[in-house]
PDB file of N, CA and C in Angstrom:
ATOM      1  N   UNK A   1     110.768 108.935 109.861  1.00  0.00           N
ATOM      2  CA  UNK A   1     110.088 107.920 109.088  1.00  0.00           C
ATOM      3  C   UNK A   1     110.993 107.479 107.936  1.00  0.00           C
ATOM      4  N   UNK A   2     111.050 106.235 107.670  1.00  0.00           N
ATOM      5  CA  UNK A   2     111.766 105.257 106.453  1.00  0.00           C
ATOM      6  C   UNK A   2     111.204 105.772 105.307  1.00  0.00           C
ATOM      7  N   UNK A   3     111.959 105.834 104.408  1.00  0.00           N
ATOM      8  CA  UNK A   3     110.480 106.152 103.083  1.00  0.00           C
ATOM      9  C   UNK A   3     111.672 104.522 102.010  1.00  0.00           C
ATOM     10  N   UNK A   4     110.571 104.354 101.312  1.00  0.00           N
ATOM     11  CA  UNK A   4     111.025 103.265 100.873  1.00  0.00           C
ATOM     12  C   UNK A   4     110.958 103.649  99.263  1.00  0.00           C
ATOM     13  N   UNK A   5     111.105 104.925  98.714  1.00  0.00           N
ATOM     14  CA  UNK A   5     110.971 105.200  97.379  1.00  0.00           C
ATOM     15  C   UNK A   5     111.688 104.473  96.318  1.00  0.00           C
ATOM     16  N   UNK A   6     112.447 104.530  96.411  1.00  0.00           N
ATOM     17  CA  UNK A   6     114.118 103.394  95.580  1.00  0.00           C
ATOM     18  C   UNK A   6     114.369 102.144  95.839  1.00  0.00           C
ATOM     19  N   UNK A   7     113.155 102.003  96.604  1.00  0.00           N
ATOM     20  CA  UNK A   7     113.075  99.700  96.660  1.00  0.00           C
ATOM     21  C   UNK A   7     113.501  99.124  95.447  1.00  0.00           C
ATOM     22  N   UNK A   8     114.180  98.895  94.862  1.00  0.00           N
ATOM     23  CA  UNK A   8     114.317  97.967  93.319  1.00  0.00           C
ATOM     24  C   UNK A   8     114.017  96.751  93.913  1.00  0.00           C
ATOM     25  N   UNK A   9     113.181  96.016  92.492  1.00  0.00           N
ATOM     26  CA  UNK A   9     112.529  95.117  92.654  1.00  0.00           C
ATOM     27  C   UNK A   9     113.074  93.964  92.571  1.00  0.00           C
ATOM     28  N   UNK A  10     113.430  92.489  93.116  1.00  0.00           N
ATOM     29  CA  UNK A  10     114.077  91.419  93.569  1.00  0.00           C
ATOM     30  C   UNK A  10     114.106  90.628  91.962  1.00  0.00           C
ATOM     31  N   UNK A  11     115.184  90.132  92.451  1.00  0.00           N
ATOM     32  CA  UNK A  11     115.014  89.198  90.882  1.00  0.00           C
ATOM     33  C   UNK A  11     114.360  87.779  91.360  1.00  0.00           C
ATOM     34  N   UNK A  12     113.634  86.861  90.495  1.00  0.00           N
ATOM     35  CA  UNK A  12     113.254  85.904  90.814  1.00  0.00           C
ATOM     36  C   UNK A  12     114.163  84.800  91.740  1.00  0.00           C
ATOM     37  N   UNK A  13     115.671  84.785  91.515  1.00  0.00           N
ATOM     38  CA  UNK A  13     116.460  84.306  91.892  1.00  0.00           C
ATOM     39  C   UNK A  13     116.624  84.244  94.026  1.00  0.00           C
ATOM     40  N   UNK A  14     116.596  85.924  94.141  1.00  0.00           N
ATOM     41  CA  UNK A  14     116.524  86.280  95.319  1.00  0.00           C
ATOM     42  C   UNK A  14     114.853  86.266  96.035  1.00  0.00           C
ATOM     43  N   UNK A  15     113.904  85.918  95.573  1.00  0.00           N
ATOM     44  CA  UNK A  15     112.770  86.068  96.259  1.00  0.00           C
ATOM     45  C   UNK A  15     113.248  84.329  96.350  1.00  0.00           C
ATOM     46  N   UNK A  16     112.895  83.220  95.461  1.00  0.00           N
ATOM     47  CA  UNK A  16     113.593  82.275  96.206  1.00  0.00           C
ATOM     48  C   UNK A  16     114.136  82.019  96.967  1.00  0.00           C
ATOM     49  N   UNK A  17     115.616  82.624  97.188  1.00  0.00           N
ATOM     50  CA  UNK A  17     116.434  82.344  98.945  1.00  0.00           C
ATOM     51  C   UNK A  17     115.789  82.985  99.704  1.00  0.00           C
ATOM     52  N   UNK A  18     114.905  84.139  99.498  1.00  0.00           N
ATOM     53  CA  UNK A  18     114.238  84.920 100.727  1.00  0.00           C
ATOM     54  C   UNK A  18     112.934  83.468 101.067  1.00  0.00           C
ATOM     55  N   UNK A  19     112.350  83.148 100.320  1.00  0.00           N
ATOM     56  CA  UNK A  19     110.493  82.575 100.878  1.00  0.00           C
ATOM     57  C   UNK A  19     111.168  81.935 101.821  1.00  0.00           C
ATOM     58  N   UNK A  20     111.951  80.979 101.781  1.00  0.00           N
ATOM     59  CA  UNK A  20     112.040  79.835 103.246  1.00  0.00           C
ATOM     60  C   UNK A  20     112.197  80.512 104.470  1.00  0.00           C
ATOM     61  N   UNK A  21     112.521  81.606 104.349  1.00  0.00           N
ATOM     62  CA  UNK A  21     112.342  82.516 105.952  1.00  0.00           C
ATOM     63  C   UNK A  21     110.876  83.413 106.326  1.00  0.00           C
ATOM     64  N   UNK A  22     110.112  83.008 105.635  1.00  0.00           N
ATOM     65  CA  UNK A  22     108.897  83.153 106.134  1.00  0.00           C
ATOM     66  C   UNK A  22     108.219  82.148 106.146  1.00  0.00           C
ATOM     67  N   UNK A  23     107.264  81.929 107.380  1.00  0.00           N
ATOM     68  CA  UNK A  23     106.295  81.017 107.421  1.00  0.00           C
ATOM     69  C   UNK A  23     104.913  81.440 106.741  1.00  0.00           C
ATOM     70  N   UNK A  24     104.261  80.245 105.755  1.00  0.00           N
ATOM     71  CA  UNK A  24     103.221  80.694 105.746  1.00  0.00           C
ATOM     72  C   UNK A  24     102.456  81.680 104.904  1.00  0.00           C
ATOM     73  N   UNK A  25     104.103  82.133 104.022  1.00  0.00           N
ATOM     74  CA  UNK A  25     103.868  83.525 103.011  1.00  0.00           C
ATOM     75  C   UNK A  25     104.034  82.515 101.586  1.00  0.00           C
ATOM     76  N   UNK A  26     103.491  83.382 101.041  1.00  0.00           N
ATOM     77  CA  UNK A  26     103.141  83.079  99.530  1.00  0.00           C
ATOM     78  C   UNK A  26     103.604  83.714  98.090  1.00  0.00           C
ATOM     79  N   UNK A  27     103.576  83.820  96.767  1.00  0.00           N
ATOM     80  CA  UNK A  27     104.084  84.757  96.249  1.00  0.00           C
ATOM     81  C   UNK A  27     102.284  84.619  95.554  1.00  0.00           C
ATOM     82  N   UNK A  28     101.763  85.634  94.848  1.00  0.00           N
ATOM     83  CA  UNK A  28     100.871  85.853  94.053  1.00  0.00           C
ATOM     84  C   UNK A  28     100.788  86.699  93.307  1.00  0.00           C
ATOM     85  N   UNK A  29     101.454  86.125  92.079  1.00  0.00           N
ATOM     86  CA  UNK A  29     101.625  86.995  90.944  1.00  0.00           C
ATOM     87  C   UNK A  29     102.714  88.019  91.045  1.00  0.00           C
ATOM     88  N   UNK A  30     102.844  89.189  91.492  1.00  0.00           N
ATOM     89  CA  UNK A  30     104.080  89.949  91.610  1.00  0.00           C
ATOM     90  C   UNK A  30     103.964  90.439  93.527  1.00  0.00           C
ATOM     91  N   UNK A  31     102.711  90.028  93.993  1.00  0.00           N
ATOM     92  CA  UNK A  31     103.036  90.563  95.581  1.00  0.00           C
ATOM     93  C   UNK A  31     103.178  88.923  96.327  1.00  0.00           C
ATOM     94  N   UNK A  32     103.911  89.536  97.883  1.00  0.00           N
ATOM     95  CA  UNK A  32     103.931  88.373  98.345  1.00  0.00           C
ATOM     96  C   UNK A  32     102.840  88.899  99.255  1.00  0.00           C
ATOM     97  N   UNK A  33     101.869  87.407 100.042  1.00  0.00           N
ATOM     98  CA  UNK A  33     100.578  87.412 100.292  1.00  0.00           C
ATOM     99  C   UNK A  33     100.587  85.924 101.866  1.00  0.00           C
ATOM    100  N   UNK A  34     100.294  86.446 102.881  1.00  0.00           N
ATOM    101  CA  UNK A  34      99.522  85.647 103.627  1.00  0.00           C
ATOM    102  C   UNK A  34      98.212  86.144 104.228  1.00  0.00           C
ATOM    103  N   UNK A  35      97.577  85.013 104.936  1.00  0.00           N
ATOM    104  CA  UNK A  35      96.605  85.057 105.983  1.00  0.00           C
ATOM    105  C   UNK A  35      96.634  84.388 106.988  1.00  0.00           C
ATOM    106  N   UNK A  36      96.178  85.724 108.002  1.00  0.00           N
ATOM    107  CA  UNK A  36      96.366  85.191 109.528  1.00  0.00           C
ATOM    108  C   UNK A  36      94.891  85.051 109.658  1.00  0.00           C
ATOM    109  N   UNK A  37      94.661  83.896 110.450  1.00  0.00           N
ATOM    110  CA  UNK A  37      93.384  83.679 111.558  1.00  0.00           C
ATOM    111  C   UNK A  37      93.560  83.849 112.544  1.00  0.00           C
ATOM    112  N   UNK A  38      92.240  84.695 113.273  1.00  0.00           N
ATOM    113  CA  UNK A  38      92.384  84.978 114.585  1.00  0.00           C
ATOM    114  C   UNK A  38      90.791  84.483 115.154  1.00  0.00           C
ATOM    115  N   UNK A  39      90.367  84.122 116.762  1.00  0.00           N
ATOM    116  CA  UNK A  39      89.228  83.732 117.192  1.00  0.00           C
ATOM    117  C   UNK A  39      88.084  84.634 116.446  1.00  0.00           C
ATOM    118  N   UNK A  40      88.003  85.920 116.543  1.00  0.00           N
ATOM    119  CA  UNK A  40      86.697  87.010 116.490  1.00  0.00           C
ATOM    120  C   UNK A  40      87.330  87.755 115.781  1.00  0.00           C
ATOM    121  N   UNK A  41      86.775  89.352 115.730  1.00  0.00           N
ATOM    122  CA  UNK A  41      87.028  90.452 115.279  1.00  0.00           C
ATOM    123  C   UNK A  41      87.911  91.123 116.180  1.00  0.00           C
ATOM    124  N   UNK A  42      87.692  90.858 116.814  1.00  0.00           N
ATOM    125  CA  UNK A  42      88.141  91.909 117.877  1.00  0.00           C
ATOM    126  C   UNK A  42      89.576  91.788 117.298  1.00  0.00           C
ATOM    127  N   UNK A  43      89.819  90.521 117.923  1.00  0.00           N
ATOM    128  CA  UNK A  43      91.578  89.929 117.519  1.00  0.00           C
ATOM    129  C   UNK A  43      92.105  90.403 116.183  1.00  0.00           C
ATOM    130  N   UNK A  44      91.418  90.024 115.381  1.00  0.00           N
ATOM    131  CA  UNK A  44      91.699  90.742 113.795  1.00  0.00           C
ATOM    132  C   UNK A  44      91.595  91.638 113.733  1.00  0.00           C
ATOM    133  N   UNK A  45      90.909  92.885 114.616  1.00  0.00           N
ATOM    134  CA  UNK A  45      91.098  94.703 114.540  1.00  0.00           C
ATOM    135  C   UNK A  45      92.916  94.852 115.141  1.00  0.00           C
ATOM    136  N   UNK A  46      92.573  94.336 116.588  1.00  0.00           N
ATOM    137  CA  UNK A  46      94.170  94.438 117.141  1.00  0.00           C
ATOM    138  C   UNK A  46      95.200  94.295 115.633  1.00  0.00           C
ATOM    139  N   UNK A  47      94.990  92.962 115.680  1.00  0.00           N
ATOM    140  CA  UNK A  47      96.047  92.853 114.308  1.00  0.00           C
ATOM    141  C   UNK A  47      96.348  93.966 113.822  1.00  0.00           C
ATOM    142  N   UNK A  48      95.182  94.404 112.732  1.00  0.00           N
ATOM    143  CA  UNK A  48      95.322  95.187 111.669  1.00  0.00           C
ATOM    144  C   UNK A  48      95.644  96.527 112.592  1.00  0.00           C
ATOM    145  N   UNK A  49      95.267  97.054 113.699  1.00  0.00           N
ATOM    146  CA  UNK A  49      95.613  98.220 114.068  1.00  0.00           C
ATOM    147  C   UNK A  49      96.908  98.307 114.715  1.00  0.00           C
ATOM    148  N   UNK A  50      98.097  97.474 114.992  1.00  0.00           N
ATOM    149  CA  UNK A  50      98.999  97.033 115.177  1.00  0.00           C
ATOM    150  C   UNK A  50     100.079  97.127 114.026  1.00  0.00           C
ATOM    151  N   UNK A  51      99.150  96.712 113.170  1.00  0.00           N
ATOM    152  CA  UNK A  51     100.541  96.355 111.972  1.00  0.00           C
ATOM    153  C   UNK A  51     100.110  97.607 110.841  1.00  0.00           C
ATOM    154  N   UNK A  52      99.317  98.894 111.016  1.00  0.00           N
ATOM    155  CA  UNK A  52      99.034  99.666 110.310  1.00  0.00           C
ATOM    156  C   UNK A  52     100.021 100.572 111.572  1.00  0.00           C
ATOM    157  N   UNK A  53     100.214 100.676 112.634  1.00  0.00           N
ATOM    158  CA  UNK A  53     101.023 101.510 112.772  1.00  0.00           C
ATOM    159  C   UNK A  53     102.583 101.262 112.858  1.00  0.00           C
ATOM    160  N   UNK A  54     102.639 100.008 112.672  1.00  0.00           N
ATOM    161  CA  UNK A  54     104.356  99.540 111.955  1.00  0.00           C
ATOM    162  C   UNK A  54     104.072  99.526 110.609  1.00  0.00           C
ATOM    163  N   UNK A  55     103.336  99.455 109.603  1.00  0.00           N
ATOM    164  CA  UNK A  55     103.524  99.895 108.342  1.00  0.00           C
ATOM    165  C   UNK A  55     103.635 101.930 108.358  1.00  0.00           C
ATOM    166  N   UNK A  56     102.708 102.252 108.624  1.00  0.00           N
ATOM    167  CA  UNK A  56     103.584 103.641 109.182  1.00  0.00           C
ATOM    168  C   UNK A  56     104.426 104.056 109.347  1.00  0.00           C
ATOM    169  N   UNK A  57     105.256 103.178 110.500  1.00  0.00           N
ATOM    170  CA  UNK A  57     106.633 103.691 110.712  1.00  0.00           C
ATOM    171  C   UNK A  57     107.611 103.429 109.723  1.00  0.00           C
ATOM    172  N   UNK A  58     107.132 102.332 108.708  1.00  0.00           N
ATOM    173  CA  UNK A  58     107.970 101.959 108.147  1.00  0.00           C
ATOM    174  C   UNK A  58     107.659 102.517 106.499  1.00  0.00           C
ATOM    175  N   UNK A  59     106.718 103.545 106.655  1.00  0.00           N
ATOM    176  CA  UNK A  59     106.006 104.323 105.430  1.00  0.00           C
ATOM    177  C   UNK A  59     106.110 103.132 103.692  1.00  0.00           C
ATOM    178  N   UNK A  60     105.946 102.125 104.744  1.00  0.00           N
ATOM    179  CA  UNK A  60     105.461 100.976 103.319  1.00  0.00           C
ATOM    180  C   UNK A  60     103.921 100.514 103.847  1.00  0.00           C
ATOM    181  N   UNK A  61     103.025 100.176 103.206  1.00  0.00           N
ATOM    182  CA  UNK A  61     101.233 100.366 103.652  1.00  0.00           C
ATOM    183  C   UNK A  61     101.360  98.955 102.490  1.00  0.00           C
ATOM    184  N   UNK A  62     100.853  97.515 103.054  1.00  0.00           N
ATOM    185  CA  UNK A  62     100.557  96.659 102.493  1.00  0.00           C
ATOM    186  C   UNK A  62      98.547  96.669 101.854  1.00  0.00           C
ATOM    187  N   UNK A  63      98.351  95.896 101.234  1.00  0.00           N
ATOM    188  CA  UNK A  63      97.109  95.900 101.226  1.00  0.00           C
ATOM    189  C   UNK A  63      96.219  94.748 102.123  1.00  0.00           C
ATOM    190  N   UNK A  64      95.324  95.411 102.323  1.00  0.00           N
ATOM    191  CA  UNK A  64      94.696  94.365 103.387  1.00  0.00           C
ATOM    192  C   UNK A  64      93.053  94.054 103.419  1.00  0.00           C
ATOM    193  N   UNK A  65      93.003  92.539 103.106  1.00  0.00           N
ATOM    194  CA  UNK A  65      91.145  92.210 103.260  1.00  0.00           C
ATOM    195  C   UNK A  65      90.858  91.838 104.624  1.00  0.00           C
ATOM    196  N   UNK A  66      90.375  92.497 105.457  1.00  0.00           N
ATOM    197  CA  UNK A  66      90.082  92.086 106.821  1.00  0.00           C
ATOM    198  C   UNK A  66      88.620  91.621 106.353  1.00  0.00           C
ATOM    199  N   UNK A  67      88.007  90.350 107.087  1.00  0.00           N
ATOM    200  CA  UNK A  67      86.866  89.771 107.780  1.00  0.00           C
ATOM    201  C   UNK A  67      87.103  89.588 109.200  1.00  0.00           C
ATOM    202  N   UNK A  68      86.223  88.655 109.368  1.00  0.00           N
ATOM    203  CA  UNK A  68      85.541  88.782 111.491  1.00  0.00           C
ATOM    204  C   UNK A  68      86.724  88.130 111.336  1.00  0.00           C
ATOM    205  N   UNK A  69      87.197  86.797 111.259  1.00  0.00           N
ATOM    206  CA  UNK A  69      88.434  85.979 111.934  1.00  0.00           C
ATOM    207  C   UNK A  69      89.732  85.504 110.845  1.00  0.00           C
ATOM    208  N   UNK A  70      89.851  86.998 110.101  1.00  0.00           N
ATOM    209  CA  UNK A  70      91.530  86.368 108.713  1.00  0.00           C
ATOM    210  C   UNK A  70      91.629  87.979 108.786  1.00  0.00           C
ATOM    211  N   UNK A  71      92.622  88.642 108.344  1.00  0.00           N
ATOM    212  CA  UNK A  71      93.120  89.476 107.508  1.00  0.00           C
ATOM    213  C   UNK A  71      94.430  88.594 106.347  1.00  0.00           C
ATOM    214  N   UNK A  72      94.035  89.281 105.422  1.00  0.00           N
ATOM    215  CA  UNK A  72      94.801  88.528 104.618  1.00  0.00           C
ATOM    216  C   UNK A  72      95.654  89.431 104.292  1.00  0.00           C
ATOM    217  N   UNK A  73      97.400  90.022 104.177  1.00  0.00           N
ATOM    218  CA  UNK A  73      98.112  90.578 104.195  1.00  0.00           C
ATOM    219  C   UNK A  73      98.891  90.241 102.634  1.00  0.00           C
ATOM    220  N   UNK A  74      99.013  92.020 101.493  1.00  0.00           N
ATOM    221  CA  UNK A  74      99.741  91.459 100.546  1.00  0.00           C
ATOM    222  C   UNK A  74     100.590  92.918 100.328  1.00  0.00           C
ATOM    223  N   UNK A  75     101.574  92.172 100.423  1.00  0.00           N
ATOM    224  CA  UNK A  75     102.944  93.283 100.075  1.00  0.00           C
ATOM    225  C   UNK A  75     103.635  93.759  98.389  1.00  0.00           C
ATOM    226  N   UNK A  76     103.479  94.610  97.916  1.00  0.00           N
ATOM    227  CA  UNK A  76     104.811  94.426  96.734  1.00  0.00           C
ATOM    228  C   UNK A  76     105.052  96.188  97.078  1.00  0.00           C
ATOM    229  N   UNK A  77     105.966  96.431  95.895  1.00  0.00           N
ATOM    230  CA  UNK A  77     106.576  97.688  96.553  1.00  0.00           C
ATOM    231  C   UNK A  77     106.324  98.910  94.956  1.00  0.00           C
ATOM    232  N   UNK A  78     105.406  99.681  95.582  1.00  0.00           N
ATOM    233  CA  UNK A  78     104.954 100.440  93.910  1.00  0.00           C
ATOM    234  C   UNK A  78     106.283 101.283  93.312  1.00  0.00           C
ATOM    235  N   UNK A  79     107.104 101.717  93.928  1.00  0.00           N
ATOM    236  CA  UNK A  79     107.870 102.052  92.834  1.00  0.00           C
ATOM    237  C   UNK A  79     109.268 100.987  92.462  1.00  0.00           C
ATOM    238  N   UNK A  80     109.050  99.715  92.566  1.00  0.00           N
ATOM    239  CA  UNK A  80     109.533  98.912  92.279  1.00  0.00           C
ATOM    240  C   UNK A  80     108.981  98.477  91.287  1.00  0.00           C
ATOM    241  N   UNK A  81     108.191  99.063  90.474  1.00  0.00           N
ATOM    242  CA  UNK A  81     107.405  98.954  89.915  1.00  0.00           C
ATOM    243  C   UNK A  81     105.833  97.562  90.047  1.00  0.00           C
ATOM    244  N   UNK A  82     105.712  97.458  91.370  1.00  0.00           N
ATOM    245  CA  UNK A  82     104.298  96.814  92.082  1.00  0.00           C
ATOM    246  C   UNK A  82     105.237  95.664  92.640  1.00  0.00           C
ATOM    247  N   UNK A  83     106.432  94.950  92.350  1.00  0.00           N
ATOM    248  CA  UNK A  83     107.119  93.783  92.110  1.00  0.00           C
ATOM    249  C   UNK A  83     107.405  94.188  93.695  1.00  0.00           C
ATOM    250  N   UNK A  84     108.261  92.710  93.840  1.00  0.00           N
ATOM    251  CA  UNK A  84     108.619  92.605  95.666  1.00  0.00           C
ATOM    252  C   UNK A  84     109.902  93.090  95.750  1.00  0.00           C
ATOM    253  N   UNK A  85     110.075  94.002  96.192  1.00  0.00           N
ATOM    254  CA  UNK A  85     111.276  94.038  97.412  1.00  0.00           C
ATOM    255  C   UNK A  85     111.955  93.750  98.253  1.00  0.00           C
ATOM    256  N   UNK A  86     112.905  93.931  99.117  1.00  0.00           N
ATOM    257  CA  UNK A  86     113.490  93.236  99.873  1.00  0.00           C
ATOM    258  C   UNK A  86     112.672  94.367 101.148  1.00  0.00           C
ATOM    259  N   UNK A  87     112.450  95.079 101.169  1.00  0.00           N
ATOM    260  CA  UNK A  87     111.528  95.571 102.116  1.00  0.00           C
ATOM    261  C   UNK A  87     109.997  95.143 102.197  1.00  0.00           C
ATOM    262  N   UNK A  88     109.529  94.329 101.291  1.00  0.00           N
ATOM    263  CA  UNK A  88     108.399  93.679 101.428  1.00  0.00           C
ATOM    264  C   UNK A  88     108.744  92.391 102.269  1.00  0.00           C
ATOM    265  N   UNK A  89     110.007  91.817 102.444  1.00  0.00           N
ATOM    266  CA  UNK A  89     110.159  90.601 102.848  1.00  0.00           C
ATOM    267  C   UNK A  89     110.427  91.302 104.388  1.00  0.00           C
ATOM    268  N   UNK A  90     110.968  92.238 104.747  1.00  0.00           N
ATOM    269  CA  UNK A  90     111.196  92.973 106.227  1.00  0.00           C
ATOM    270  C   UNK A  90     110.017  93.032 106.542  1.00  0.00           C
ATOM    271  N   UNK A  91     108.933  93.624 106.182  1.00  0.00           N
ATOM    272  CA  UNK A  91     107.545  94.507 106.843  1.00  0.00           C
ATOM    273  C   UNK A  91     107.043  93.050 106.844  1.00  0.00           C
ATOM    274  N   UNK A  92     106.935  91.733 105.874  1.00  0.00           N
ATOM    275  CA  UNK A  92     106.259  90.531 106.077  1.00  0.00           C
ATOM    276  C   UNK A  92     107.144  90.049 107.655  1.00  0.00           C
ATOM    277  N   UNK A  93     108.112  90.136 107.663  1.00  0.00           N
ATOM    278  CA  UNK A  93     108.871  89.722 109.030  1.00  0.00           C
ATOM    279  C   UNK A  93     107.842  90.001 110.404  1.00  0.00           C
ATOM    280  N   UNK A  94     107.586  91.207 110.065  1.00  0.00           N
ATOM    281  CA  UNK A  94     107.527  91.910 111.038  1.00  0.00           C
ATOM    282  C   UNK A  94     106.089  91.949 111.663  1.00  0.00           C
ATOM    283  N   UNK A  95     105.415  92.155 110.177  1.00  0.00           N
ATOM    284  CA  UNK A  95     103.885  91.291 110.382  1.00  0.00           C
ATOM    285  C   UNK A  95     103.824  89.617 111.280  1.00  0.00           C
ATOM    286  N   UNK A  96     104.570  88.864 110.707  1.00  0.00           N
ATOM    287  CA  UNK A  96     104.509  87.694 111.556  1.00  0.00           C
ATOM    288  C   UNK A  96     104.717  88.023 112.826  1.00  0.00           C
ATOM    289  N   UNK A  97     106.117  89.141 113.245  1.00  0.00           N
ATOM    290  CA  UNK A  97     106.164  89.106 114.771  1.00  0.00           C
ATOM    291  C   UNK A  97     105.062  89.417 115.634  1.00  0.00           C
ATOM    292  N   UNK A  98     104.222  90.255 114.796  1.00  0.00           N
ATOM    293  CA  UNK A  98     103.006  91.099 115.596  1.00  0.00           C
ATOM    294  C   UNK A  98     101.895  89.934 115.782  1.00  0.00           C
ATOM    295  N   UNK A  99     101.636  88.900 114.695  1.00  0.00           N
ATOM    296  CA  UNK A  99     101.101  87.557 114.969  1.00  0.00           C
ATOM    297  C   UNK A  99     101.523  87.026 116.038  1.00  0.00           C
ATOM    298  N   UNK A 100     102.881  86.740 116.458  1.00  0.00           N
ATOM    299  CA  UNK A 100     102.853  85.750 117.146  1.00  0.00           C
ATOM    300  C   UNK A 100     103.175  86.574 118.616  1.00  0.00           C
ATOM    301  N   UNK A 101     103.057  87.952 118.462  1.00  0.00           N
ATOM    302  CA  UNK A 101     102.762  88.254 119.787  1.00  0.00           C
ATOM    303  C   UNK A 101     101.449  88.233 120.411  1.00  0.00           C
ATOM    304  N   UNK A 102     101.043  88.553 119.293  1.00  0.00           N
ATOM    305  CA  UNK A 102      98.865  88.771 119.549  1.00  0.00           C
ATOM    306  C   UNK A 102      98.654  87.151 120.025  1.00  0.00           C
ATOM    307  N   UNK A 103      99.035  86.288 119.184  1.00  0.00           N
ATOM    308  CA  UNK A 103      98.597  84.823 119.598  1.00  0.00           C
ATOM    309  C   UNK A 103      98.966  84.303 120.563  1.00  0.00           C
ATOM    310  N   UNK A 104     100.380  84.783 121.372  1.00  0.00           N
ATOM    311  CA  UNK A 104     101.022  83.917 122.316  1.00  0.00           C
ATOM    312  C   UNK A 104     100.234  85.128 123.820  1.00  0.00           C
ATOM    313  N   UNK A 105      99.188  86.362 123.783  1.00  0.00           N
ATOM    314  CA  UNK A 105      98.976  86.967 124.553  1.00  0.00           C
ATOM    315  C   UNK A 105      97.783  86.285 125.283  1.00  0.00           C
TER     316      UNK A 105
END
């Protein structure tokens, strides 16, 4: 397992060149933040039970508001002191991939 203890936190400069490589992501306040829609629940459990065991592997755990058809996904990195990382911008990567596999299934 990755442990992500020593993330130092991005300077404003570099979260800039990072956002344009995500679709769809956001910054809010010090985490970065999207939401996926999916048809039902069901689809939005897959999600979240999908991307809780790649946050696992990747022993970084975003926070997450699931309803029947959004989870809304928000990353920062706590001993970065809560601020974003460059491993918050990887695990957001990676979240999208798991989107657009669930959606294109």
């Amino acid at each position: 397992m990755r442990s992500t203890r020593d993330a130092p936190a991005l300077a404003a400069d570099d979260i800039a060149a990072l956002m344009p490589q995500l679709d769809a992501w956001s910054m809010d306040g010090s985490s970065l933040v999207r939401e996926y829609g999916f048809r039902n629940y069901h689809e939005t459990m897959e999600f979240v039970n999908a991307l809780a065991w790649v946050s696992h592997t990747q022993d970084h755990h975003p926070e997450l508001l699931v309803t029947y058809k959004a989870c809304r996904v928000r990353y920062s990195t706590h001993s970065a002191g809560g601020a974003v990382s460059l491993n918050d911008f990887v695990c957001a990567a990676r979240a999208d991939a798991i989107y657009s596999q669930r959606a294109g299934a």
